[in-house]
N, C-alpha and C. Protein backbone atom coordinates (compact mmCIF):
# COMPACT_ATOMS: atom_id res chain seq x y z
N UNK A 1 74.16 74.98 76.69
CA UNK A 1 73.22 75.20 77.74
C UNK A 1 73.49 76.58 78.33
N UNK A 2 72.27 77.54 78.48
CA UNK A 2 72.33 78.53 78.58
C UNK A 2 72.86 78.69 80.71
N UNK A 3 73.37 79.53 81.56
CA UNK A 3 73.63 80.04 82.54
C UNK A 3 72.98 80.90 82.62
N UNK A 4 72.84 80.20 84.21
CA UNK A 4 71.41 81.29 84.55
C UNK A 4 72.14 82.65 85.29
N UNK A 5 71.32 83.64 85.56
CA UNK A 5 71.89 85.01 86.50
C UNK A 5 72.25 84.66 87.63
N UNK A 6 71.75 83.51 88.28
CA UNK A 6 72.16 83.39 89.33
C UNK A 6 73.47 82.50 89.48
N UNK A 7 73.66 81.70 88.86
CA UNK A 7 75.26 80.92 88.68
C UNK A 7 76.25 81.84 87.97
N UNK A 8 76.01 82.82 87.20
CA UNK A 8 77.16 83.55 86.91
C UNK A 8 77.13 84.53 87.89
N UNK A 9 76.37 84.94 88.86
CA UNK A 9 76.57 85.99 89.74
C UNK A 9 77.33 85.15 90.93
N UNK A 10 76.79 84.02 91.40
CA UNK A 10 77.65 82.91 92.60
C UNK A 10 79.41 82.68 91.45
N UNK A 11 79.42 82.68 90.84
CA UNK A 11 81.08 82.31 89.99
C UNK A 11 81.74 83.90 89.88
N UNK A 12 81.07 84.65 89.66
CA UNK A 12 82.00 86.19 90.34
C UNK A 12 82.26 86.30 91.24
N UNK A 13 81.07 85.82 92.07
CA UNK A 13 81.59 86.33 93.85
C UNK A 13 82.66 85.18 93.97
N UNK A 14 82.71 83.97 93.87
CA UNK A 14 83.59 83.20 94.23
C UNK A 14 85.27 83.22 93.79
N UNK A 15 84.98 84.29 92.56
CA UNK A 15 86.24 84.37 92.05
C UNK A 15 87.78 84.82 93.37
N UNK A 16 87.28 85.75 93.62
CA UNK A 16 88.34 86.34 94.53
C UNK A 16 88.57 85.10 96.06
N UNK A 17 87.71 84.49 96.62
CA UNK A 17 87.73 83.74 97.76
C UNK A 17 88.99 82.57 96.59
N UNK A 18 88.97 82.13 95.53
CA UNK A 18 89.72 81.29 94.55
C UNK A 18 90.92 81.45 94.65
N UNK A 19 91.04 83.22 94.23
CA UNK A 19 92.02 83.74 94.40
C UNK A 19 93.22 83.81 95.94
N UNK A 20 92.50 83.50 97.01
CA UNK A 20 93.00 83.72 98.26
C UNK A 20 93.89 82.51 98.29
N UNK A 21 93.67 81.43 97.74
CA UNK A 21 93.65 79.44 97.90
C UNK A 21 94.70 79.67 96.90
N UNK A 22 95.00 80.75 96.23
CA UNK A 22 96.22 80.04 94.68
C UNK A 22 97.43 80.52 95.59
N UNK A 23 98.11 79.75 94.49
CA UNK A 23 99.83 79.97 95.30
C UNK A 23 100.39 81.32 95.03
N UNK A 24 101.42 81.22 95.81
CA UNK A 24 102.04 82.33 95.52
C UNK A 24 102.59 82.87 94.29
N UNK A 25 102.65 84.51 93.45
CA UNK A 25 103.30 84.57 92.58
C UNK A 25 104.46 85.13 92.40
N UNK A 26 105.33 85.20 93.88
CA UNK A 26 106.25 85.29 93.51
C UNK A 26 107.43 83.96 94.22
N UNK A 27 108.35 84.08 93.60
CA UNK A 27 109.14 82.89 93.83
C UNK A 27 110.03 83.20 94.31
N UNK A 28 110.38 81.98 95.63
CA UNK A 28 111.67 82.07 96.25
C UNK A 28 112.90 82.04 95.78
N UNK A 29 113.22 82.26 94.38
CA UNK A 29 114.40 82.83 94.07
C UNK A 29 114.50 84.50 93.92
N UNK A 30 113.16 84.90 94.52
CA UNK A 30 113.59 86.60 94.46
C UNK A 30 114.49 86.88 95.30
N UNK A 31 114.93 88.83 95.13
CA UNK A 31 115.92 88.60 96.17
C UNK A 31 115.71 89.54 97.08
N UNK A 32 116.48 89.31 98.08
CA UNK A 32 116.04 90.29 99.34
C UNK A 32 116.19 91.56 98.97
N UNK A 33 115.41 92.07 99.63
CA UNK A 33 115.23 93.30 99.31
C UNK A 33 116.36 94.54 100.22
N UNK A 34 117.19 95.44 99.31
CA UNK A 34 118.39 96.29 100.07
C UNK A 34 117.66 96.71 101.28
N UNK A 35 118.53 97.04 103.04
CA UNK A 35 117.96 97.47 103.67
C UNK A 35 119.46 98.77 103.74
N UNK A 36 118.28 99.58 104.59
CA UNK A 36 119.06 101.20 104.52
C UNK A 36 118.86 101.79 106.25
N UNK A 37 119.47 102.26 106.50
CA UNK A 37 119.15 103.37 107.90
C UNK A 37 119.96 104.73 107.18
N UNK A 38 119.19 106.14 107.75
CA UNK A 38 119.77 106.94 108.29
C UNK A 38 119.69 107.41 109.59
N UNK A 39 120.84 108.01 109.96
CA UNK A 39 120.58 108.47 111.65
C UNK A 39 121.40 109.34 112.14
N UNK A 40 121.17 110.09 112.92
CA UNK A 40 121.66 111.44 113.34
C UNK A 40 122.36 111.13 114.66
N UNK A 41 123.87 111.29 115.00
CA UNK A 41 124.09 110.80 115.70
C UNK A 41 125.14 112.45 116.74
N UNK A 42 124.68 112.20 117.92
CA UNK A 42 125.14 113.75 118.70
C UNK A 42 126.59 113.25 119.69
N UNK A 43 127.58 114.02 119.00
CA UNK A 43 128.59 113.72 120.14
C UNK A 43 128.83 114.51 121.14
N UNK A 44 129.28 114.05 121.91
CA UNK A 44 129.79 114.96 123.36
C UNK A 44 130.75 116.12 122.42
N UNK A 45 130.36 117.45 123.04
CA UNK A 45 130.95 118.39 123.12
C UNK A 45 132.76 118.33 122.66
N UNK A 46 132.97 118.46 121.52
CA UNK A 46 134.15 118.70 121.20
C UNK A 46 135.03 117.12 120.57
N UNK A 47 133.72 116.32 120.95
CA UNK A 47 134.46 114.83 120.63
C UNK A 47 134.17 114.37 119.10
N UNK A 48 133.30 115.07 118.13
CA UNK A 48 132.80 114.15 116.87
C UNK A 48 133.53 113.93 116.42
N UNK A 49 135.07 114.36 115.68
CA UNK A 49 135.91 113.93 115.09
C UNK A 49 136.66 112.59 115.86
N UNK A 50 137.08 112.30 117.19
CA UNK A 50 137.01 111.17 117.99
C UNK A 50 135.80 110.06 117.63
N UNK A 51 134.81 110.73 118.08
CA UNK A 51 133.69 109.42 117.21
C UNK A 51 133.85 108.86 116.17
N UNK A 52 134.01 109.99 115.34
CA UNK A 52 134.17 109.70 114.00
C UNK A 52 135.10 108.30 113.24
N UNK A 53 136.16 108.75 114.19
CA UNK A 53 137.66 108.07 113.95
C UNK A 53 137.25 106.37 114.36
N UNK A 54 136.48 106.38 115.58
CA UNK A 54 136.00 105.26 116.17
C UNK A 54 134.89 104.32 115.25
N UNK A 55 134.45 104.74 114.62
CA UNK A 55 132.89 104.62 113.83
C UNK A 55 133.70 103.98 112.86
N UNK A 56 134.54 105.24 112.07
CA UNK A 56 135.38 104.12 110.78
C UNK A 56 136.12 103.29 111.33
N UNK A 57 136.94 103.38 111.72
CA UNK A 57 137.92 101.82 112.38
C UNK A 57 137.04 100.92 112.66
N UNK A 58 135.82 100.92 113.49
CA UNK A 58 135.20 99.33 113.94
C UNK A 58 134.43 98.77 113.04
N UNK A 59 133.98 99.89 111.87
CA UNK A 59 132.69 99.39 110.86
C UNK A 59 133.40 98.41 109.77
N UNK A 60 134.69 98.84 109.32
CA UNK A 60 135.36 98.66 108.56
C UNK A 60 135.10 97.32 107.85
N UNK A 61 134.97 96.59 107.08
CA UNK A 61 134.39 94.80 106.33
C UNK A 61 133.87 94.39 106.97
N UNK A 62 132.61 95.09 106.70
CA UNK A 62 131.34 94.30 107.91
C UNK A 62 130.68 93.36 106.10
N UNK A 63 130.38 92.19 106.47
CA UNK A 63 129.80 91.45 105.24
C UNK A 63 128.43 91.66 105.04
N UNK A 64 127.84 92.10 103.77
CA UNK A 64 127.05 92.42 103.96
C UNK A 64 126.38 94.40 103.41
N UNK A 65 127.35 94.63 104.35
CA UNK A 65 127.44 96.31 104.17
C UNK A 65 127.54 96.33 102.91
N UNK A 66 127.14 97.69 101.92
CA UNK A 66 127.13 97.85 101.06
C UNK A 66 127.87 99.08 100.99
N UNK A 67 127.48 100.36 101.81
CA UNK A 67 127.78 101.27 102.15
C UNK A 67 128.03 101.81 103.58
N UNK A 68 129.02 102.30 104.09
CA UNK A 68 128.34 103.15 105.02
C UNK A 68 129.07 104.18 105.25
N UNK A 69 128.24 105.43 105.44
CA UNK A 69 129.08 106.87 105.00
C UNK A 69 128.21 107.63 106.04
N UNK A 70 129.77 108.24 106.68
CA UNK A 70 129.47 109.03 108.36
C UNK A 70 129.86 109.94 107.91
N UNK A 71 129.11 111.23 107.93
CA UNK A 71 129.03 112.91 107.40
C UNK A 71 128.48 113.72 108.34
N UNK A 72 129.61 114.37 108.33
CA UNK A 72 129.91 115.87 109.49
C UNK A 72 128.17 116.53 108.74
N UNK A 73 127.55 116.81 110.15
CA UNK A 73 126.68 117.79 109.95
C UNK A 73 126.93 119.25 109.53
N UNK A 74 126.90 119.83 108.49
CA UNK A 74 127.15 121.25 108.58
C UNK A 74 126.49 122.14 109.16
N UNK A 75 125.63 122.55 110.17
CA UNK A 75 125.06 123.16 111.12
C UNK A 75 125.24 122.61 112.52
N UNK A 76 125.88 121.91 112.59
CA UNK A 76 126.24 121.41 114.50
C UNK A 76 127.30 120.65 114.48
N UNK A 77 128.32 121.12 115.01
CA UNK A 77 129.35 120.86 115.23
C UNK A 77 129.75 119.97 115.99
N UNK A 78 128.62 119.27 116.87
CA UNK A 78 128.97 118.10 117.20
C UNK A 78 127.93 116.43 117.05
N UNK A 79 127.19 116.83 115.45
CA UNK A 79 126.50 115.73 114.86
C UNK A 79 127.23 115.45 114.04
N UNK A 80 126.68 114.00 113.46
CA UNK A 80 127.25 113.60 112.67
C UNK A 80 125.63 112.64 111.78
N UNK A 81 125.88 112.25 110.75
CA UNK A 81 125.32 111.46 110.15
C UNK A 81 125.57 110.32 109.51
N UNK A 82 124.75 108.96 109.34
CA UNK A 82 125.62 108.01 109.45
C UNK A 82 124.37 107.35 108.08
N UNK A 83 124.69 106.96 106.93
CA UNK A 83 123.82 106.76 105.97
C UNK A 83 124.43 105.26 105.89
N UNK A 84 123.71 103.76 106.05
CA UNK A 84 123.59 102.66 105.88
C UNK A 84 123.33 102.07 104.57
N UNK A 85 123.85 101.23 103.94
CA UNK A 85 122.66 100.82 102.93
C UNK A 85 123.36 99.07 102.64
N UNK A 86 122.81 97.84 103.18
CA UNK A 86 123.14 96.91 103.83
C UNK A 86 122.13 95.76 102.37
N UNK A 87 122.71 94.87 102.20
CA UNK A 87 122.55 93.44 101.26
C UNK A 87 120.79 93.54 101.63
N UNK A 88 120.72 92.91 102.85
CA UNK A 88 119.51 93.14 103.45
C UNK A 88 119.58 93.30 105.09
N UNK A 89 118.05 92.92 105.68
CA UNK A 89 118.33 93.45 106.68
C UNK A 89 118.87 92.64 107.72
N UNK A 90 118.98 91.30 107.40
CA UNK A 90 119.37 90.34 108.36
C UNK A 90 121.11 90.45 108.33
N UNK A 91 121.82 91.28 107.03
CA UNK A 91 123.20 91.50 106.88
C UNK A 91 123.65 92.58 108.15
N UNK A 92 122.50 93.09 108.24
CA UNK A 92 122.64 94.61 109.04
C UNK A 92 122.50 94.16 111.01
N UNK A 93 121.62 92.93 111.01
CA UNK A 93 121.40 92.49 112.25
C UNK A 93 122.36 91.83 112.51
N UNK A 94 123.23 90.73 112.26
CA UNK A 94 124.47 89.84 111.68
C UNK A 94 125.41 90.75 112.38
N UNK A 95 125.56 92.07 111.57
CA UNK A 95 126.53 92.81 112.14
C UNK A 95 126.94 93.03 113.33
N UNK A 96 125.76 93.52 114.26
CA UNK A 96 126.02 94.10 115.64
C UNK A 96 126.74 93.24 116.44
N UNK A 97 126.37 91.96 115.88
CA UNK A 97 127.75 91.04 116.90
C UNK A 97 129.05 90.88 116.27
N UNK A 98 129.16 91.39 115.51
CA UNK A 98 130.64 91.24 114.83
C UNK A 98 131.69 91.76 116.15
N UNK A 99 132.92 91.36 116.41
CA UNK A 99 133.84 91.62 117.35
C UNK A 99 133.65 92.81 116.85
N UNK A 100 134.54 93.15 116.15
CA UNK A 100 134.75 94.87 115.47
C UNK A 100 134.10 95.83 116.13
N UNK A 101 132.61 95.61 115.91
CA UNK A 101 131.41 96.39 115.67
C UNK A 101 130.96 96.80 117.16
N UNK A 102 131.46 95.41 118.17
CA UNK A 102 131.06 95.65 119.72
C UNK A 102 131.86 96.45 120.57
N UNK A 103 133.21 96.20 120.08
CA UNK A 103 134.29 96.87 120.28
C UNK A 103 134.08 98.83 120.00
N UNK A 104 133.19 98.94 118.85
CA UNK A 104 133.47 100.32 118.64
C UNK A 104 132.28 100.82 119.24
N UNK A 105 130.72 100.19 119.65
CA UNK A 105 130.16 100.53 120.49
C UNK A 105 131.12 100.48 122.33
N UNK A 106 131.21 100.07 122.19
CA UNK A 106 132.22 100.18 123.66
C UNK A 106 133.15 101.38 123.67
N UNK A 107 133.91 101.60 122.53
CA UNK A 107 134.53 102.51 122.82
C UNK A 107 134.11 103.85 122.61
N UNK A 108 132.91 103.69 121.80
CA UNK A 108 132.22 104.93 121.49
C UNK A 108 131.12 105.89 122.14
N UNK A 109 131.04 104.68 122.84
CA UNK A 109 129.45 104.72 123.89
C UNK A 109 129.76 106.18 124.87
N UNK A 110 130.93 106.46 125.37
CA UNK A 110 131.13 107.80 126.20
C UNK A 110 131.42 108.94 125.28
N UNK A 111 131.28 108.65 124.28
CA UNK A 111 131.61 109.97 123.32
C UNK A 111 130.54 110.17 122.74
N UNK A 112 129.01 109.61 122.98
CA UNK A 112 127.67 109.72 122.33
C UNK A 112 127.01 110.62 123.53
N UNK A 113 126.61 111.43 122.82
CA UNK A 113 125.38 112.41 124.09
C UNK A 113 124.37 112.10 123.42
N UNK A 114 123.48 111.28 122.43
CA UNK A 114 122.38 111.40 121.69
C UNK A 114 122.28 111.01 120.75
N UNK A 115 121.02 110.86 120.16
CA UNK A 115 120.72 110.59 118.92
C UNK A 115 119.63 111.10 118.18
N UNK A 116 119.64 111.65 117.17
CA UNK A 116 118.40 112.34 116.63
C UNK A 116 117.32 111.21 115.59
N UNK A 117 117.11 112.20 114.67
CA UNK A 117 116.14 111.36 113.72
C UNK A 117 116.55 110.04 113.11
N UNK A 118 116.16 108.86 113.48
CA UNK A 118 116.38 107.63 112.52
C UNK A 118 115.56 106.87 111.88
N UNK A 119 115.85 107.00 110.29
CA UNK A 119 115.06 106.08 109.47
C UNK A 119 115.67 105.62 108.77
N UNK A 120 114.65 104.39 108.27
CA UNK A 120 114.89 103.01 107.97
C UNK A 120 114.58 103.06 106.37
N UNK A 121 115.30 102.51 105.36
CA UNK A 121 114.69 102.54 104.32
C UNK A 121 114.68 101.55 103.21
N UNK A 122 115.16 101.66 102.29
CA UNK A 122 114.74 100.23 101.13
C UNK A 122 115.34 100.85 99.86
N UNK A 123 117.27 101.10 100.17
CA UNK A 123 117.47 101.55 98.49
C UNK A 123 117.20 100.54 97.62
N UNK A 124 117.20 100.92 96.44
CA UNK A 124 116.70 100.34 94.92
C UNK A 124 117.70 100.51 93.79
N UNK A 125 118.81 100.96 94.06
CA UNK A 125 119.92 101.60 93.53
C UNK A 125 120.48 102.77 93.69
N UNK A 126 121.77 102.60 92.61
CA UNK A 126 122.24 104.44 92.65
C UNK A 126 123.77 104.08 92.66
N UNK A 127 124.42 105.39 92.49
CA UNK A 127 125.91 105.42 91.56
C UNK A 127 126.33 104.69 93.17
N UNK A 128 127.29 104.04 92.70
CA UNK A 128 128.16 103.09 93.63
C UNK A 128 127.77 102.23 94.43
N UNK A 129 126.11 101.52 94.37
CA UNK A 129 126.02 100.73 94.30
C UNK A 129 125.46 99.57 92.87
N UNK A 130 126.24 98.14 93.07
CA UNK A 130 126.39 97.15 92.12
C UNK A 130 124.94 97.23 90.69
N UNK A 131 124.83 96.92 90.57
CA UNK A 131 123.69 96.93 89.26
C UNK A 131 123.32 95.33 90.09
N UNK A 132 123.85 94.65 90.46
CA UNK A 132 123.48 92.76 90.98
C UNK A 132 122.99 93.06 92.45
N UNK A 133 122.90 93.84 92.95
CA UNK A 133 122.43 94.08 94.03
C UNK A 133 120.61 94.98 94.32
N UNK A 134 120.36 95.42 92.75
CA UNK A 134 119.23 95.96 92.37
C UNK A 134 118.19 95.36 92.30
N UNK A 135 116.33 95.68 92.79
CA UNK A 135 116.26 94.43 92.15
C UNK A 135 115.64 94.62 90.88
């Protein structure tokens, strides 16, 4: 039996509204996706190497962390940069209450005059991090 123009034109349009109603295609065994910050961080006058010292001691086995690498600005002598790159992002939220972590905001908090540019990002790999952590 032949289809008329008008039932194959109503079964195109309907295709996509079909499409809205199907399940999902991807599956909850994917995996979270890496979360990342960079951020520019300004110390008081003569203190970054003090920050510095403070930053590594409290960050130190945070679970979760993947990386995190605090680098002397070479044009300002009292920035620093602080490159993140975290399991995901709920590993990275997790953190801030870690004892450690509150502790080195506390002690760090008078040695901060500022903060510059911060972004957020989504590594995908790269040398020293896992190949199981990719997705």
């Amino acid at each position: 039996m032949p289809i008329s123009r008008r039932t194959a034109i109503g079964a195109l349009a309907a295709m996509p509204l079909a499409g809205a109603h199907a399940a999902p295609t991807t599956t909850t065994t994917e995996k979270p996706r890496m979360y990342g910050l960079i951020g520019k961080m300004r110390a008081q006058p003569g203190q970054r190497d003090a920050l510095i010292a403070i930053l590594l001691d409290g960050t130190a086995g945070m679970p979760g962390c993947l990386a995190y690498v605090i680098a002397k600005d070479a044009q300002d002598a009292d920035a620093i940069w602080i490159t993140e790159t975290w399991k995901d992002q709920a590993s990275h939220k997790a953190s801030l209450s870690l004892p450690s972590v509150q502790a080195a905001i506390a002690k760090g908090r008078p040695l901060i005059a500022g903060f510059g540019e911060r972004f957020e990002t989504e590594p995908v790999g790269g040398h020293g991090l896992s190949a199981t952590v990719s997705p």
